[in-house]
N, C-alpha and C. Protein backbone atom coordinates (compact mmCIF):
# COMPACT_ATOMS: atom_id res chain seq x y z
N UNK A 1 161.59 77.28 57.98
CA UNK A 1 162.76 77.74 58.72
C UNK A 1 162.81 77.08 60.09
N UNK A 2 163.74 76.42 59.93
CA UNK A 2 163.83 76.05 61.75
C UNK A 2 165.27 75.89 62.49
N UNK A 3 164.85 76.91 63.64
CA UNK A 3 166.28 77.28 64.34
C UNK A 3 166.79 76.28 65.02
N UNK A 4 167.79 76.09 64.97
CA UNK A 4 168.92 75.15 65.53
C UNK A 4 170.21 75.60 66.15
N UNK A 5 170.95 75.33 67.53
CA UNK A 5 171.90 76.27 67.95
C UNK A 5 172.95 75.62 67.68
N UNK A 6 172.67 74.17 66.93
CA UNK A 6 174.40 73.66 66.71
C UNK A 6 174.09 74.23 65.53
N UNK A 7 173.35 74.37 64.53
CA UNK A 7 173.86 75.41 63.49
C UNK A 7 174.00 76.45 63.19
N UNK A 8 173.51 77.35 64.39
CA UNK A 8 174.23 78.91 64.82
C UNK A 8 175.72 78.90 65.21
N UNK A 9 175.79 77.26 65.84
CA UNK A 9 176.92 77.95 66.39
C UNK A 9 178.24 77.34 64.96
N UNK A 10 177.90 76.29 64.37
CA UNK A 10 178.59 75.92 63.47
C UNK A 10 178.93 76.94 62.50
N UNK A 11 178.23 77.63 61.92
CA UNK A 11 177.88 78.88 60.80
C UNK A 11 178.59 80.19 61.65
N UNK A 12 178.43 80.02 63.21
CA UNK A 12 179.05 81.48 63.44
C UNK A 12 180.91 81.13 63.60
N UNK A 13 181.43 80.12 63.66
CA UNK A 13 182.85 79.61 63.68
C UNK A 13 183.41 79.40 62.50
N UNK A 14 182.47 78.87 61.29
CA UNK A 14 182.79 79.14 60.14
C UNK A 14 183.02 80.62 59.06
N UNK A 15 181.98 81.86 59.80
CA UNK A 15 182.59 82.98 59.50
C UNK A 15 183.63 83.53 60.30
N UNK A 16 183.64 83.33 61.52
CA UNK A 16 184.56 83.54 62.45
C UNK A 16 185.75 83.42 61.70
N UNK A 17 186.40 81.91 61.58
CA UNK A 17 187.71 81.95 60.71
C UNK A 17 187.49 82.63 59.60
N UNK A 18 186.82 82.74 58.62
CA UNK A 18 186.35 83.10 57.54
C UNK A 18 187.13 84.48 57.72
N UNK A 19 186.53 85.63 58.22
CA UNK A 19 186.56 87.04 58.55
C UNK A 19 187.34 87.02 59.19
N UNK A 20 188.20 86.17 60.22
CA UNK A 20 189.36 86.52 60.96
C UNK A 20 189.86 87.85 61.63
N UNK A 21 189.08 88.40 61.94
CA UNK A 21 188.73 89.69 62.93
C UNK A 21 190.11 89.65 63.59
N UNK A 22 190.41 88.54 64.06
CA UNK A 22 191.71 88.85 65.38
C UNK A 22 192.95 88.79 64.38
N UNK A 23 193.09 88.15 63.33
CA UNK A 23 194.08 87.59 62.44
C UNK A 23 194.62 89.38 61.51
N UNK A 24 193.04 90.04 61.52
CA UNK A 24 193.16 91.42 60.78
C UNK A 24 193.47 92.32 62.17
N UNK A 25 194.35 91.94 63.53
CA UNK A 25 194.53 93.17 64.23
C UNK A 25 195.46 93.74 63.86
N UNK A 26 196.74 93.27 63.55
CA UNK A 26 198.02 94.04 62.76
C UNK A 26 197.52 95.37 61.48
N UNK A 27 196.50 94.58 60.44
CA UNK A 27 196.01 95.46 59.43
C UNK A 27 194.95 96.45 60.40
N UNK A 28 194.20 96.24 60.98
CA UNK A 28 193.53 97.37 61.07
C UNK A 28 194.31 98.42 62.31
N UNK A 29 195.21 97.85 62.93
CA UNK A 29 196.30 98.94 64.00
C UNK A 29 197.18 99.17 62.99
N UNK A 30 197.58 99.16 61.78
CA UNK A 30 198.33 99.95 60.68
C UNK A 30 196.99 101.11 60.52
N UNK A 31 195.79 100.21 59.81
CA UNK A 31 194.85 101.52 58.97
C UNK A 31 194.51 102.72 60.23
N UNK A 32 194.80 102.39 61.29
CA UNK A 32 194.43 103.61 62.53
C UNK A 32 195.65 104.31 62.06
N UNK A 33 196.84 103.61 61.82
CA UNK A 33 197.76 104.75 62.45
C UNK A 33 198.03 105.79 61.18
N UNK A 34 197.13 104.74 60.03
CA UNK A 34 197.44 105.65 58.60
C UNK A 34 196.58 106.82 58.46
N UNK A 35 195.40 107.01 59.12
CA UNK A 35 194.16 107.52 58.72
C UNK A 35 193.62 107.94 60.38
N UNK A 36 193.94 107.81 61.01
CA UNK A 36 193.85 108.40 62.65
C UNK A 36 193.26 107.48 63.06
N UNK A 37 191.57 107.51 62.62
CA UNK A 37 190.54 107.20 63.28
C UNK A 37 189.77 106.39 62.57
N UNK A 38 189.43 105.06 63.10
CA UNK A 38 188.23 104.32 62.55
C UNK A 38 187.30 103.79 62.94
N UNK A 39 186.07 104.24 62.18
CA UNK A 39 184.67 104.26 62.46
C UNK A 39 184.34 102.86 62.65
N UNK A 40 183.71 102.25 64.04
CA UNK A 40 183.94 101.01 64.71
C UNK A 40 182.26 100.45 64.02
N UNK A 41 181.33 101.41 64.14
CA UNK A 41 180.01 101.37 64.00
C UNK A 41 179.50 101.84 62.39
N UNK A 42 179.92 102.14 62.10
CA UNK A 42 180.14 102.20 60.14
C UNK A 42 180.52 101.20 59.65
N UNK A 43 181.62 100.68 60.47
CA UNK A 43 182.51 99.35 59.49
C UNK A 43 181.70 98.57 59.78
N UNK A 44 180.98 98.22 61.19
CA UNK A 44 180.14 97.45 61.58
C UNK A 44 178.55 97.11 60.93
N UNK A 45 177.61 98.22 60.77
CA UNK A 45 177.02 98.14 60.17
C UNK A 45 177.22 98.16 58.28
N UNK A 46 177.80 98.50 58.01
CA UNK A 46 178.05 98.65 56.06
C UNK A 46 178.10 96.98 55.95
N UNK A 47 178.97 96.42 56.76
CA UNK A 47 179.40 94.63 56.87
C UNK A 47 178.42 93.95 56.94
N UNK A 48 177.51 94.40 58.40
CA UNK A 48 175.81 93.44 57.93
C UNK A 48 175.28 93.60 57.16
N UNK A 49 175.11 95.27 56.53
CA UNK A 49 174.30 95.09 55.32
C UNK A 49 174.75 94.10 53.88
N UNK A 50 176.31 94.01 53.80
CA UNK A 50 176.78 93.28 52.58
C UNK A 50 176.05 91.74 53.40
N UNK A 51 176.65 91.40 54.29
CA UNK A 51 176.02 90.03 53.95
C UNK A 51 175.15 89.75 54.22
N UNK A 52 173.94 90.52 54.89
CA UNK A 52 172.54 90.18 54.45
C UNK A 52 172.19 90.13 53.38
N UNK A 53 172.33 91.45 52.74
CA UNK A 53 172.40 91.68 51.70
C UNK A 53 172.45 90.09 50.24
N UNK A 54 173.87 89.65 50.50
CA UNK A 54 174.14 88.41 49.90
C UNK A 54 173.30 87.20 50.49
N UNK A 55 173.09 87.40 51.70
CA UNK A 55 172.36 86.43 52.06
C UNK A 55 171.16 85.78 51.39
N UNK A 56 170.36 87.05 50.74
CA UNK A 56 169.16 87.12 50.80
C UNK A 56 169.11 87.10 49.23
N UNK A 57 169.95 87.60 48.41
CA UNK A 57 169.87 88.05 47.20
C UNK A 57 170.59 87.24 46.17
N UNK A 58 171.84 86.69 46.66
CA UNK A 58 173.12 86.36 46.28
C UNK A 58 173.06 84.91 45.46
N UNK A 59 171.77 84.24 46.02
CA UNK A 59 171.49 83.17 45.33
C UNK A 59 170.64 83.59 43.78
N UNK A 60 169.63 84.89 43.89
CA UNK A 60 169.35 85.17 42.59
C UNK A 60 169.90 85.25 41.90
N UNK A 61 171.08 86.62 42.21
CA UNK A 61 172.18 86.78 41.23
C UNK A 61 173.10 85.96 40.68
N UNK A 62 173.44 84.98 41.22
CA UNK A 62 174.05 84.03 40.77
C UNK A 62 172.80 83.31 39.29
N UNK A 63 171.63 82.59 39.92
CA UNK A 63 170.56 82.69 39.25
C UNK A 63 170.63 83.05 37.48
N UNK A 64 170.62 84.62 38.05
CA UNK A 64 170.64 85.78 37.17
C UNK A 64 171.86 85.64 35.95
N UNK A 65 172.76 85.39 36.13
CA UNK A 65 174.10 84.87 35.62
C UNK A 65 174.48 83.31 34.84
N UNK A 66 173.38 82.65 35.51
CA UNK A 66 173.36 81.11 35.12
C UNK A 66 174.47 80.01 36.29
N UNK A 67 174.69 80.49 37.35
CA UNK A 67 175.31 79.49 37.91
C UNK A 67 174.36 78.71 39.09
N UNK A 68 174.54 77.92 39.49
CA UNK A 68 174.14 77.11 40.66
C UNK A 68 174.42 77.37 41.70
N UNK A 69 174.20 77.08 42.74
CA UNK A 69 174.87 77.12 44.20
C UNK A 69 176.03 76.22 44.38
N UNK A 70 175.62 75.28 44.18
CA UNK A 70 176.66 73.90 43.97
C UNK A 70 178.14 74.04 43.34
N UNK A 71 178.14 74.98 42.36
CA UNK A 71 179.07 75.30 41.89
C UNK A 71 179.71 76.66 42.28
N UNK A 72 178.99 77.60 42.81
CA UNK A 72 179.52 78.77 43.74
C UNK A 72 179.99 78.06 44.91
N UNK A 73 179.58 77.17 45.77
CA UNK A 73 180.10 76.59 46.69
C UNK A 73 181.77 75.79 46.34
N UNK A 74 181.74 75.08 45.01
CA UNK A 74 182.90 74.29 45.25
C UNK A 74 183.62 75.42 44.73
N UNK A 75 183.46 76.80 44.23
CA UNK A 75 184.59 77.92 43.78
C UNK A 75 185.11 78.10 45.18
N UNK A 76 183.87 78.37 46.01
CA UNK A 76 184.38 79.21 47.22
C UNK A 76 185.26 78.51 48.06
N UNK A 77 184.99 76.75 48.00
CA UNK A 77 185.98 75.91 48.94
C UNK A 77 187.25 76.14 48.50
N UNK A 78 187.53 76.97 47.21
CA UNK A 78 188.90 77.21 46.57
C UNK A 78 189.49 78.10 47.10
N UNK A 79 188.13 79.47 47.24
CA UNK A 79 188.52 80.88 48.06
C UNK A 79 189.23 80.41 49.39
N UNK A 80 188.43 79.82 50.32
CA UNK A 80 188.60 79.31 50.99
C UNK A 80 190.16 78.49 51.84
N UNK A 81 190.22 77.71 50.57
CA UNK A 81 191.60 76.97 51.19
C UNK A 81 192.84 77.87 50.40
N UNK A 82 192.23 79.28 49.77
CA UNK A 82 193.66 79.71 49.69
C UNK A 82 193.53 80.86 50.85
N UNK A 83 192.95 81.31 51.20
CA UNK A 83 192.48 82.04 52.53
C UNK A 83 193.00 81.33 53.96
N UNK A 84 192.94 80.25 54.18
CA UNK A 84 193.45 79.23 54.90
C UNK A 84 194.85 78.93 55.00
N UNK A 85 195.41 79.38 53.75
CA UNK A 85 196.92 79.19 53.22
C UNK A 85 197.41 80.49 53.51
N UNK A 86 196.78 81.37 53.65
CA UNK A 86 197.20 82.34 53.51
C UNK A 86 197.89 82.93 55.13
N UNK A 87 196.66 82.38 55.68
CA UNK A 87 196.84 82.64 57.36
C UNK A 87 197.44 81.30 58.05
N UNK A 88 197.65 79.94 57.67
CA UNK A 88 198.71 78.88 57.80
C UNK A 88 200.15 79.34 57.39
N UNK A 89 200.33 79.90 56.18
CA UNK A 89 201.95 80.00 55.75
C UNK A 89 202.15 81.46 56.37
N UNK A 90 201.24 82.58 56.25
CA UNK A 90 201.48 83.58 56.98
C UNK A 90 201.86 84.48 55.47
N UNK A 91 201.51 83.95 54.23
CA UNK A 91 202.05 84.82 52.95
C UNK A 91 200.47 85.41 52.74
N UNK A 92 201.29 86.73 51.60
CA UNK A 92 199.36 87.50 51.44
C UNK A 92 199.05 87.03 49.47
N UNK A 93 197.98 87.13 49.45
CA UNK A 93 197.87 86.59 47.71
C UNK A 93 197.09 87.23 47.47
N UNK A 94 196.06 88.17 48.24
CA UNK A 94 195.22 89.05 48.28
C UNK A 94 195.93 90.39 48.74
N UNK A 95 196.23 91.56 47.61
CA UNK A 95 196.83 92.28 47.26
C UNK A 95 195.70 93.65 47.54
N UNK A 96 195.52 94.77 48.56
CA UNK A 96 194.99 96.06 48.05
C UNK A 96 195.70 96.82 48.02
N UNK A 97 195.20 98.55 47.30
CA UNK A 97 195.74 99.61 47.52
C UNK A 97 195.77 100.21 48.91
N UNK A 98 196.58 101.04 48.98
CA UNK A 98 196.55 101.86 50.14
C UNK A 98 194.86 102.68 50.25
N UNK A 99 194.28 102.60 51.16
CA UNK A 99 193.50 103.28 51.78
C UNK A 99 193.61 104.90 51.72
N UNK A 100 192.20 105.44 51.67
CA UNK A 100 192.05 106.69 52.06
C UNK A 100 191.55 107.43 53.19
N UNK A 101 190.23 106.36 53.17
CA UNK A 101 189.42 106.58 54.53
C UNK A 101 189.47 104.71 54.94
N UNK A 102 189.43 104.29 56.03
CA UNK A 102 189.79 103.06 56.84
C UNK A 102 188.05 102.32 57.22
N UNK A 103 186.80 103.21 57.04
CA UNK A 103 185.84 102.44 57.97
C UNK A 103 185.04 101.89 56.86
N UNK A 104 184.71 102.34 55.37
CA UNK A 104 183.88 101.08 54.38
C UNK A 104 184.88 100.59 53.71
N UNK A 105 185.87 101.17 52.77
CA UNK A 105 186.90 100.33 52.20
C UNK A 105 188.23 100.81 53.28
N UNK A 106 189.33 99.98 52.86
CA UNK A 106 189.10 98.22 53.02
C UNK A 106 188.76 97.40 54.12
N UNK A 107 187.92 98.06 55.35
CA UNK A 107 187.96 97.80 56.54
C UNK A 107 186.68 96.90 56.25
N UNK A 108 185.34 97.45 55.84
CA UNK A 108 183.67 96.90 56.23
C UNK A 108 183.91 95.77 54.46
N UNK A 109 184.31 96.39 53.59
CA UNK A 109 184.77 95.59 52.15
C UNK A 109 186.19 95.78 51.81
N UNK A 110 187.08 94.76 51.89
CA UNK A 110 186.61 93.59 51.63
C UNK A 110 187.13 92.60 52.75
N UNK A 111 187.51 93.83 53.72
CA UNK A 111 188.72 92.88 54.94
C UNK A 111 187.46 92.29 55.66
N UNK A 112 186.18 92.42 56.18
CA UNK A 112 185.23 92.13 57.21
C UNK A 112 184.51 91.04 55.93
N UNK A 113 183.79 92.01 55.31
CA UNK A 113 182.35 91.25 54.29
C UNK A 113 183.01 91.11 52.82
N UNK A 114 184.50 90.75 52.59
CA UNK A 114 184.73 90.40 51.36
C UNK A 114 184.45 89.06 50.99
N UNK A 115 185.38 88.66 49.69
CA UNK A 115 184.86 87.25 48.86
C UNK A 115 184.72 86.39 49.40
N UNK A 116 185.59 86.01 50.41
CA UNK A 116 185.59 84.88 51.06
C UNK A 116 184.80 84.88 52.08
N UNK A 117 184.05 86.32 52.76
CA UNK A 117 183.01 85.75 53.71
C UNK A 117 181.63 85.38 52.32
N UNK A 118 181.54 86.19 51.55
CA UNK A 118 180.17 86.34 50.86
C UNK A 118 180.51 85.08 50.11
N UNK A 119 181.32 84.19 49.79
CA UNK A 119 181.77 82.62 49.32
C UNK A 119 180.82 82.28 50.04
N UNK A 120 181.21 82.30 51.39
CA UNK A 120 180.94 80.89 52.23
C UNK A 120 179.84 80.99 52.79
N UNK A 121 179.09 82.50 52.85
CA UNK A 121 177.82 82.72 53.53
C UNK A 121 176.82 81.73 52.26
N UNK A 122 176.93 81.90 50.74
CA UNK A 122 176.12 81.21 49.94
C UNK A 122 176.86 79.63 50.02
N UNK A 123 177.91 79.49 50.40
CA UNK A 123 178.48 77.96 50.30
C UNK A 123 177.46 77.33 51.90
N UNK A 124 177.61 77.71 52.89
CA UNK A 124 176.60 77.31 53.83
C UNK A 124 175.28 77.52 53.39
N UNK A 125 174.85 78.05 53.27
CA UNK A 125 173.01 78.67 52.93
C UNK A 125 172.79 76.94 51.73
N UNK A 126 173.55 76.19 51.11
CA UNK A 126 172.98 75.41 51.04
C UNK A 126 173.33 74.24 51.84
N UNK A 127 174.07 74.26 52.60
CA UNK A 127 173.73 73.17 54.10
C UNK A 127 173.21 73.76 55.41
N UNK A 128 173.02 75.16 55.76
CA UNK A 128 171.77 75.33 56.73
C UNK A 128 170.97 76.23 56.18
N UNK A 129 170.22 76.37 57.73
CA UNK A 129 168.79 77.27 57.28
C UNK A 129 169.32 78.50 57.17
N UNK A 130 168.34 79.61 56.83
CA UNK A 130 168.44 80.83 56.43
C UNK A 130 168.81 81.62 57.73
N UNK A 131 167.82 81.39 59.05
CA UNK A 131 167.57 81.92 60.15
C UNK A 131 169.02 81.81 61.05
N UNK A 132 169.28 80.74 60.61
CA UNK A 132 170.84 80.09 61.55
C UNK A 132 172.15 80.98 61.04
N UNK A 133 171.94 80.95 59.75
CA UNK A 133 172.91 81.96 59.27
C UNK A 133 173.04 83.49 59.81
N UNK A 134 171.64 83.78 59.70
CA UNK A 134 171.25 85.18 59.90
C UNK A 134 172.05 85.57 61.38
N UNK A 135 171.94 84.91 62.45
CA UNK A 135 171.84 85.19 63.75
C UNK A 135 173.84 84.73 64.07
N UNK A 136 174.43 83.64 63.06
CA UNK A 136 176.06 83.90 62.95
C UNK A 136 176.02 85.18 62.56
N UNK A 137 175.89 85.67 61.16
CA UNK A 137 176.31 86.52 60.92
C UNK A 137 176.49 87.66 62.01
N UNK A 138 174.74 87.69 62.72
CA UNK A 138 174.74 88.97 64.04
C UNK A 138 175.82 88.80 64.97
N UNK A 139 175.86 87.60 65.49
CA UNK A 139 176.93 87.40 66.45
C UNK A 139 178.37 87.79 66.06
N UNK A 140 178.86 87.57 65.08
CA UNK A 140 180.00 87.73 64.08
C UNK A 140 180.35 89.22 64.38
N UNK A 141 179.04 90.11 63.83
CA UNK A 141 179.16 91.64 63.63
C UNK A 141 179.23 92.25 65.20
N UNK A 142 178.94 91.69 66.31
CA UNK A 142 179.16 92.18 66.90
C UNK A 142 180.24 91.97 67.75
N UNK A 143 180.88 90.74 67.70
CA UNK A 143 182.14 90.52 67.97
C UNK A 143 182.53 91.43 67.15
N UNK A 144 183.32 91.39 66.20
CA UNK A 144 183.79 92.34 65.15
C UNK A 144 184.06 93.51 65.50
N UNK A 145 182.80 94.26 66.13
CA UNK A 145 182.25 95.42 66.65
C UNK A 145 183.48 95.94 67.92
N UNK A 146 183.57 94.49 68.42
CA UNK A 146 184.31 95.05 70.11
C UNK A 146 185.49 94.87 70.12
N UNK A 147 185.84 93.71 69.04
CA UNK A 147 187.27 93.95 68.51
C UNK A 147 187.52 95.12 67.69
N UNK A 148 186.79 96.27 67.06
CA UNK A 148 187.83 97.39 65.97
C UNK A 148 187.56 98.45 67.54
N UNK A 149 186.54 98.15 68.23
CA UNK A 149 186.85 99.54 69.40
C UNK A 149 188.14 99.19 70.29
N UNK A 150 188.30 97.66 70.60
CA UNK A 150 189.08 97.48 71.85
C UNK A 150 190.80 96.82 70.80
N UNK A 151 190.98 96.94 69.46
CA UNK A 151 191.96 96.70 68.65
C UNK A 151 192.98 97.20 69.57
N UNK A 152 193.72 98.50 69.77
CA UNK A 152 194.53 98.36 70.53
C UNK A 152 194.98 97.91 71.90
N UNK A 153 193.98 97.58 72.57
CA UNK A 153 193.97 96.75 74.01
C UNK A 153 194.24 95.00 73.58
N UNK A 154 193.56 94.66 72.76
CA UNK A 154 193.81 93.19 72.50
C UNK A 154 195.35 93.10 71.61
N UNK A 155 195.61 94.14 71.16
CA UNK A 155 197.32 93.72 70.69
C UNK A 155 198.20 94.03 71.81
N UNK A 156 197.88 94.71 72.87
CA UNK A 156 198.94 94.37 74.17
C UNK A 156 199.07 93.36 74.71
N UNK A 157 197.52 92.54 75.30
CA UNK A 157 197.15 91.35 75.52
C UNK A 157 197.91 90.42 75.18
N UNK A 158 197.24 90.24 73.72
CA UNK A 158 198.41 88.64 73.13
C UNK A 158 199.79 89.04 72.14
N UNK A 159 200.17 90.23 72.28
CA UNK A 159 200.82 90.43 71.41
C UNK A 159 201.50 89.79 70.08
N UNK A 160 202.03 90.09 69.40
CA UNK A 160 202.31 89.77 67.92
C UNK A 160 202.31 88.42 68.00
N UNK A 161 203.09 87.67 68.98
CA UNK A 161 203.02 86.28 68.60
C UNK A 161 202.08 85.20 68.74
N UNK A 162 201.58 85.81 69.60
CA UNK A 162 199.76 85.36 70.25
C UNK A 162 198.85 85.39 68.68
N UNK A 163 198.59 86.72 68.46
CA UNK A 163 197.89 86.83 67.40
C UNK A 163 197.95 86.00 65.95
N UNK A 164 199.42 85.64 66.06
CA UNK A 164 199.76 84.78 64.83
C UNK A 164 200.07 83.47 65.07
N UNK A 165 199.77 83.25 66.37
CA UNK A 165 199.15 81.32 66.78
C UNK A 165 197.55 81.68 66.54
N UNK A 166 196.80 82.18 67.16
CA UNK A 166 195.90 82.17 66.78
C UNK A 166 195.33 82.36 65.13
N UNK A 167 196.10 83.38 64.35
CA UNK A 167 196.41 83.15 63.26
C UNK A 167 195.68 81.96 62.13
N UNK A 168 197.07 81.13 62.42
CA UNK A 168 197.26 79.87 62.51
C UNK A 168 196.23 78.47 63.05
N UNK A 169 195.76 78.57 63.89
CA UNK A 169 194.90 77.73 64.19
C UNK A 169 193.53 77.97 63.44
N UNK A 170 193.21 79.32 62.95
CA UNK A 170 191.78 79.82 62.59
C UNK A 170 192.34 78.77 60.99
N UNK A 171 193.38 79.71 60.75
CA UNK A 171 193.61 79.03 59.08
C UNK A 171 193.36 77.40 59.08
N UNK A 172 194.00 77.05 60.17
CA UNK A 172 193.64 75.00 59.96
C UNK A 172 192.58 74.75 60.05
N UNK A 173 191.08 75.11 60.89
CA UNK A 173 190.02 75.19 60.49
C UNK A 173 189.12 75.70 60.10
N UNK A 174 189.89 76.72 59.54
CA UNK A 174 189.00 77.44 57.78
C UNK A 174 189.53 76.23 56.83
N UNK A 175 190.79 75.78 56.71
CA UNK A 175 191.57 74.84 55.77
C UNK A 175 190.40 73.09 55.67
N UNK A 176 190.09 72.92 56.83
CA UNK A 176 189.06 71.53 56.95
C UNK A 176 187.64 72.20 56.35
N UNK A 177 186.66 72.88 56.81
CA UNK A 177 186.13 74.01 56.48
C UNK A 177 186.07 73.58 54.68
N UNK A 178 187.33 74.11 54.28
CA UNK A 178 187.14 74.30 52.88
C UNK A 178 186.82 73.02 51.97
N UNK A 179 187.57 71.84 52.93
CA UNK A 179 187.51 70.40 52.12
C UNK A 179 186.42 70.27 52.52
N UNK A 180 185.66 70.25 53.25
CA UNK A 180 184.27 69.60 53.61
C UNK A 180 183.30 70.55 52.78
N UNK A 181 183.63 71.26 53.07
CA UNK A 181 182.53 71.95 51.73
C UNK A 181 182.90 71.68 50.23
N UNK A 182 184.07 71.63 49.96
CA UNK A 182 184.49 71.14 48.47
C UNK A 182 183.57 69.48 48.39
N UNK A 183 183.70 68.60 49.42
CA UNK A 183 183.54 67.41 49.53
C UNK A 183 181.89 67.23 49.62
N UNK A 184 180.95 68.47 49.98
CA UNK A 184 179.59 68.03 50.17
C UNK A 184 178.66 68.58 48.56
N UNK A 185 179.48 69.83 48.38
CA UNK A 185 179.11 69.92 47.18
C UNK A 185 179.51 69.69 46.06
N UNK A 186 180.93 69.31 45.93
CA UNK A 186 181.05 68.46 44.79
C UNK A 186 180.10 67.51 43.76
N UNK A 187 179.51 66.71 44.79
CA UNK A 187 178.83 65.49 44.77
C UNK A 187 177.60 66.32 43.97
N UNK A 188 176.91 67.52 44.39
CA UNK A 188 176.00 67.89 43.74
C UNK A 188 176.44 68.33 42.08
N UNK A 189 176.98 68.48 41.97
CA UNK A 189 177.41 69.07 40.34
C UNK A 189 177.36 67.70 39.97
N UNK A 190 177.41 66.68 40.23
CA UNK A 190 177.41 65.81 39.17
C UNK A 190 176.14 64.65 39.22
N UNK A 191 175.21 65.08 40.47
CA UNK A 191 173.68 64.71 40.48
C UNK A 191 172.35 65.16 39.53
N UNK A 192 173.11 66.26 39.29
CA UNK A 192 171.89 67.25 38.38
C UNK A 192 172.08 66.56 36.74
């Protein structure tokens, strides 16, 4: 294991867009106003545990199933660039039900630690170390953390149209993001 801070910081910008925390302030200032109150430190922790969780495990199970990494990676560059599309065109393709309670579903799964972060946490884990990941992810969760307490202060701030340039810019480099990972592991599926 050896720590590196351009790959903390690479891995923590890649979940960053990934999870799009600021991109989900509209959805999670709806789930407040549906459900009162949401648990900032529940959603927060349930989220590290999923992707440690995957971190650590996610390559067995796959394993377990018969797939590769190589090939979970070029699925996820798919997750990925439609996730990217999604927050570029501003359309949704990822469909839930209405909510009951707002702080583990759909807030901590699948809006924080869903497919597309747990994609890309195993789509990186085979271009960095374990440790580098570990310490994005922390940084991630605790951003995360100060955005669901301070959610309504940061939508006065940049309001609606702010939020959806920023939006927008996360999606264009989640969108590069996705080709470069389609583009590094590709190459492995057809080495083996």
């Amino acid at each position: 294991m050896q720590f590196s801070w351009k790959e903390v910081l690479t891995a923590t910008m890649i979940l960053f867009a990934v999870i799009d925390i600021l991109g989900s302030i509209p959805i999670i200032i709806d789930l407040r106003r549906k459900v009162g109150h949401i648990q900032s430190e529940k959603a927060s922790i349930v989220s590290v545990i999923i992707m440690v969780a995957f971190l650590f495990v996610g390559e067995q199970l796959l394993n377990l199933i018969g797939i590769d990494v190589n090939s979970f990676a070029v699925a996820g560059s798919f997750v990925l660039l439609f996730l990217a599309l999604e927050m570029i065109l501003g359309i949704r393709l990822y469909k839930d039900d209405a909510p009951e309670t707002a702080s583990v579903v759909p807030l901590a799964f699948p809006l924080i630690a869903g497919a597309g972060s747990m994609t890309t946490i195993l789509s990186i884990k085979a271009e960095f170390e374990t440790i580098n990941i570990l310490i994005a992810i922390l940084l991630n969760m605790l951003f995360v953390y100060g955005v669901l307490k301070s959610s309504k202060r940061i939508e006065k701030i940049f309001g609606q149209a702010g939020l959806s340039v920023i939006r927008k810019v996360f999606g264009v480099v989640l969108l590069a993001i996705a080709v470069k990972l389609f583009a590094y592991n590709i190459q492995g599926l057809f080495t083996h």
